[in-house]
N, C-alpha and C. Protein backbone atom coordinates (compact mmCIF):
# COMPACT_ATOMS: atom_id res chain seq x y z
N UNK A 1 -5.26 21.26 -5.60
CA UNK A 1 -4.06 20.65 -6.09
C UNK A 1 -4.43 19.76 -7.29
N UNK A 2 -4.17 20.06 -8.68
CA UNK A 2 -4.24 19.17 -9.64
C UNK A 2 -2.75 18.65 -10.66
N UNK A 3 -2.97 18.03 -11.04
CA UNK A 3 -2.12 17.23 -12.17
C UNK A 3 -2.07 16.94 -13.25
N UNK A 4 -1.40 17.51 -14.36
CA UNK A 4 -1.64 17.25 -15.91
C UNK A 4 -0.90 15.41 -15.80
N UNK A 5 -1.86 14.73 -16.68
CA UNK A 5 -1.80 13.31 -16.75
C UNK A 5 -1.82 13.23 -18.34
N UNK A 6 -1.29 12.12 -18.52
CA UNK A 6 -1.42 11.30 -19.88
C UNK A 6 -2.65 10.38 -20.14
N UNK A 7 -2.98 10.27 -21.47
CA UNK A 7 -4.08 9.77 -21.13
C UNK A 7 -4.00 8.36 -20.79
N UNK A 8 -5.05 8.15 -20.32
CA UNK A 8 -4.97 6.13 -19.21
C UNK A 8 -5.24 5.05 -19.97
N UNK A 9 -5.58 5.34 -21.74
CA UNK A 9 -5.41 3.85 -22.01
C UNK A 9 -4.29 4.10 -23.12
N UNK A 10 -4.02 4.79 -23.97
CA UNK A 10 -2.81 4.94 -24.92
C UNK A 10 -1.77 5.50 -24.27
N UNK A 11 -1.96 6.44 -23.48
CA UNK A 11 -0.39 7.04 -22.66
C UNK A 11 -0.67 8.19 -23.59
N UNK A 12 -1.15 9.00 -24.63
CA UNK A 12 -0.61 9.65 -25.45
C UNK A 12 -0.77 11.26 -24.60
N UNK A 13 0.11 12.54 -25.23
CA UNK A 13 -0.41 13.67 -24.72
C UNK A 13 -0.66 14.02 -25.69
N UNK A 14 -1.69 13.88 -25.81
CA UNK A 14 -2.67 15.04 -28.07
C UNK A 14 -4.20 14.55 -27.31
N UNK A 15 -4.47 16.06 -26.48
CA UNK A 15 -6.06 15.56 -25.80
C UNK A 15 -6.51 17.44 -26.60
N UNK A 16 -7.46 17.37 -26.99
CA UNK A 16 -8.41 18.53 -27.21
C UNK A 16 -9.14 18.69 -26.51
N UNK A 17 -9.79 19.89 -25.56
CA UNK A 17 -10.22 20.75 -24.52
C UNK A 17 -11.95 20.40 -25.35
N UNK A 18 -12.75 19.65 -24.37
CA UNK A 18 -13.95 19.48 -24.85
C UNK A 18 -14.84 20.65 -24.09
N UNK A 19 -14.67 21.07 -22.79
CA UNK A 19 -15.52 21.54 -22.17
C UNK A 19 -15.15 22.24 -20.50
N UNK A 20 -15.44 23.27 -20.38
CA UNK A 20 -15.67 23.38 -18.70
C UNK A 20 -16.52 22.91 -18.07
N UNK A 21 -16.16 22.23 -16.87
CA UNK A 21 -16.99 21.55 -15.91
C UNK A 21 -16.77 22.02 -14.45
N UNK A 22 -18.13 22.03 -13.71
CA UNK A 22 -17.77 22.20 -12.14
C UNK A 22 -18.68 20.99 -11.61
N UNK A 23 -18.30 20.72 -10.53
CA UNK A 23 -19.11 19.82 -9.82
C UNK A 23 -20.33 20.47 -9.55
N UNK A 24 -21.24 19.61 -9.46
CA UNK A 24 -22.51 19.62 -9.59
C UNK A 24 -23.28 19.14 -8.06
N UNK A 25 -22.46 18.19 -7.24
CA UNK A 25 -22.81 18.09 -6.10
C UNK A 25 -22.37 18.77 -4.71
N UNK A 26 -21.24 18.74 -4.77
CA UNK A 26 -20.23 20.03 -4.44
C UNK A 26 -20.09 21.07 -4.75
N UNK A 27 -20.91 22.06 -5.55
CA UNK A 27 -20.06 23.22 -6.51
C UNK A 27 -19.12 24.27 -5.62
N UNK A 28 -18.03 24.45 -6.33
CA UNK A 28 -16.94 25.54 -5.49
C UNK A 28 -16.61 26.29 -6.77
N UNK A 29 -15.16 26.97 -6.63
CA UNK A 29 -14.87 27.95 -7.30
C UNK A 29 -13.84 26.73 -8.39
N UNK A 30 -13.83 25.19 -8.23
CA UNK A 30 -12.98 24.65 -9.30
C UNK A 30 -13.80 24.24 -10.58
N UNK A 31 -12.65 24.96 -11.43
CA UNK A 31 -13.37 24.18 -12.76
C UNK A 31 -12.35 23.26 -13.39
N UNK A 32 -13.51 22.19 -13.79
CA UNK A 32 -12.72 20.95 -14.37
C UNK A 32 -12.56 21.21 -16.10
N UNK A 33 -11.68 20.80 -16.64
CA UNK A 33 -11.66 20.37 -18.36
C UNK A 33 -11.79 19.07 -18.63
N UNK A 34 -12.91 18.70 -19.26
CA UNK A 34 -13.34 17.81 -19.69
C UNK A 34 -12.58 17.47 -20.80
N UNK A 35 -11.43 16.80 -21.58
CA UNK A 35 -10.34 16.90 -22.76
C UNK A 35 -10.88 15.23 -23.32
N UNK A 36 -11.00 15.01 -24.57
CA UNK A 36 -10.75 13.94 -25.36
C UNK A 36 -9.59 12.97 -26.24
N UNK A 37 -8.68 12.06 -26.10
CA UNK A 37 -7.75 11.77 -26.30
C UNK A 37 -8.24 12.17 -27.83
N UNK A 38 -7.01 13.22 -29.06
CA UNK A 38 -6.98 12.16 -30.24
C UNK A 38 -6.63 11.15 -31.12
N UNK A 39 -5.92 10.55 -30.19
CA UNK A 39 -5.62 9.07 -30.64
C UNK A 39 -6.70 8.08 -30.63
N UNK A 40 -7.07 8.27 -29.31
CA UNK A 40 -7.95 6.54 -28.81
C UNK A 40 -9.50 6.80 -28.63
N UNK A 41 -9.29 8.65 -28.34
CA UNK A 41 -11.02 8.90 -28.26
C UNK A 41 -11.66 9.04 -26.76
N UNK A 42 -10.58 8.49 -25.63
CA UNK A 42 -11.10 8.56 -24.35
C UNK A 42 -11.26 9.81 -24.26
N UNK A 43 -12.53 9.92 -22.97
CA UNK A 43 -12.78 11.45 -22.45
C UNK A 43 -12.01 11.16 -21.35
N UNK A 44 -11.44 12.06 -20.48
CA UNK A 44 -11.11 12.17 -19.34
C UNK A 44 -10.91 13.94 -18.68
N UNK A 45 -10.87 13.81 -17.46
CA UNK A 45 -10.45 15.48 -17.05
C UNK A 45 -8.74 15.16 -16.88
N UNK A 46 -8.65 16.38 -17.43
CA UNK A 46 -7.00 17.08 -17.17
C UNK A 46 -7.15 18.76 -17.59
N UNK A 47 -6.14 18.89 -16.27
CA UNK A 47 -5.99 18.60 -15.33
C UNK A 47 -6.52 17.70 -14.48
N UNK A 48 -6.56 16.92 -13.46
CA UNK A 48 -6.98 16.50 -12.42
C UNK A 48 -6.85 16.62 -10.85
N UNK A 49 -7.81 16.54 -10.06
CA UNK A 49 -7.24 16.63 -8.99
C UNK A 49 -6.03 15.46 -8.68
N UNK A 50 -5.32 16.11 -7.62
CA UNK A 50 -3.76 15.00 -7.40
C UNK A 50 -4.52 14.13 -5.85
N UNK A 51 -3.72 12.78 -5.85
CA UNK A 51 -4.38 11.54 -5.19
C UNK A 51 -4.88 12.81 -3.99
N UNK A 52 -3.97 13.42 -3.37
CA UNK A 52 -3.81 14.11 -2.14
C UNK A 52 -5.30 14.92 -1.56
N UNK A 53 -5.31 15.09 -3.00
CA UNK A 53 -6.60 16.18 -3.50
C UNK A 53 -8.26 15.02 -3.55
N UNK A 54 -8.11 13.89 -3.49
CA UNK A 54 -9.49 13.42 -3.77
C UNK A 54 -10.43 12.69 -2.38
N UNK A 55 -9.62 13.15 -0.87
CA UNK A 55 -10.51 13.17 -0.06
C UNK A 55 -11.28 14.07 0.26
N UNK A 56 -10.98 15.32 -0.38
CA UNK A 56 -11.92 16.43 -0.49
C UNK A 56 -13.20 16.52 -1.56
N UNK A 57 -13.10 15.43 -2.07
CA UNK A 57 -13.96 15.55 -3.30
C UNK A 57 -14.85 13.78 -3.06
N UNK A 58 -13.89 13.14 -2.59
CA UNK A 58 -14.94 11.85 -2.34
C UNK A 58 -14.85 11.53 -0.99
N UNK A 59 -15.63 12.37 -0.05
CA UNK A 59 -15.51 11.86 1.66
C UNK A 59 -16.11 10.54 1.78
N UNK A 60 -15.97 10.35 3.04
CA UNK A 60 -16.17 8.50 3.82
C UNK A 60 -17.93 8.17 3.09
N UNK A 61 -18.65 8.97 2.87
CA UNK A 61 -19.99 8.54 2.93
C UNK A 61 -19.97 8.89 1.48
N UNK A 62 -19.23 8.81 0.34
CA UNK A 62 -19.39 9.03 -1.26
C UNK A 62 -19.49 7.31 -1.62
N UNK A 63 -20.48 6.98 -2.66
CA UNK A 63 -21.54 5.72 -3.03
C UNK A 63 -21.39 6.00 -4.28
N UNK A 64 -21.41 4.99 -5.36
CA UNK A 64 -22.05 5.14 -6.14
C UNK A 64 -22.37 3.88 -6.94
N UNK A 65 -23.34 3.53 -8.02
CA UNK A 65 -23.46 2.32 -8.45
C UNK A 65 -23.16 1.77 -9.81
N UNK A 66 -22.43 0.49 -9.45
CA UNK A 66 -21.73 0.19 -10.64
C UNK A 66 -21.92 -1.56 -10.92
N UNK A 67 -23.22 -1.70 -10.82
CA UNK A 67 -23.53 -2.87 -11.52
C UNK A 67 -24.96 -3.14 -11.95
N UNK A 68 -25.14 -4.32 -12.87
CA UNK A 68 -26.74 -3.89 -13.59
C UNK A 68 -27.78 -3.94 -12.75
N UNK A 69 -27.77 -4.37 -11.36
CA UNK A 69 -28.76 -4.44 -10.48
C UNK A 69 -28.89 -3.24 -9.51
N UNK A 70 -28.15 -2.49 -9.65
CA UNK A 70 -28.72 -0.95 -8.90
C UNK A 70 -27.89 -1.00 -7.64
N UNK A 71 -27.41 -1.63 -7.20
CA UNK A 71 -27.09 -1.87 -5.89
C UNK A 71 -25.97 -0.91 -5.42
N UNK A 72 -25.83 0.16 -4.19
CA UNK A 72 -24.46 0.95 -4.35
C UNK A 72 -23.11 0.22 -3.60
N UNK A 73 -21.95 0.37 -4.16
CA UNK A 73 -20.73 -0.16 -4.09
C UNK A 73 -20.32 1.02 -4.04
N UNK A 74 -19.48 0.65 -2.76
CA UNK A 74 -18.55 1.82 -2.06
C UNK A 74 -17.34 1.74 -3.06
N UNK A 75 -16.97 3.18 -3.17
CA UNK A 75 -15.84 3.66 -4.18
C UNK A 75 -14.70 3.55 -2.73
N UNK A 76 -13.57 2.81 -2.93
CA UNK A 76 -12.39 3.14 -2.37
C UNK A 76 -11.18 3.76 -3.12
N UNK A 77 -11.26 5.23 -2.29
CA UNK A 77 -9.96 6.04 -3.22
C UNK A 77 -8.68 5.71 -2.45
N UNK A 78 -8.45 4.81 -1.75
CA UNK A 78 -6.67 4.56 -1.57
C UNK A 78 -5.93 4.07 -2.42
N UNK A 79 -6.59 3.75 -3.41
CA UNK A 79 -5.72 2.43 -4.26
C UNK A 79 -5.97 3.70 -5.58
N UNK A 80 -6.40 4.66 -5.50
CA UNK A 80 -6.43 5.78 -6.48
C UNK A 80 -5.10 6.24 -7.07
């Protein structure tokens, strides 16, 4: 289940198709588009998976780290 989105910091829809992507830790039969806003320059995927769609992709035990000391901080996707 995915979702064409606008992009998340201008709102704009003018994104150019940078690339196919599949997951790399998961791999299945989905491929992602990697698209670049051309307004603002953000990368993002769009399509995307829809909220419904991202306990299949980030289960209870998905980590990752997001500060300068290495340390892992649990990703919570409810507020996704």
């Amino acid at each position: 289940m995915f979702e064409d989105v606008d992009c998340a910091l201008c709102g704009a829809r003018d994104e150019e198709r940078l690339f196919p992507a599949r997951d790399k830790m998961f791999p299945g039969q989905e491929r992602f588009s990697a698209v670049r806003c051309r307004r603002c320059g953000l990368v993002y995927l769009n399509p995307r998976p829809a909220a419904q769609a991202h306990a299949s992709y980030y289960g209870d035990s998905y980590f990752y780290s997001a500060n300068n000391a290495g340390a892992p901080s649990r990703l919570s996707i409810t507020g996704l």
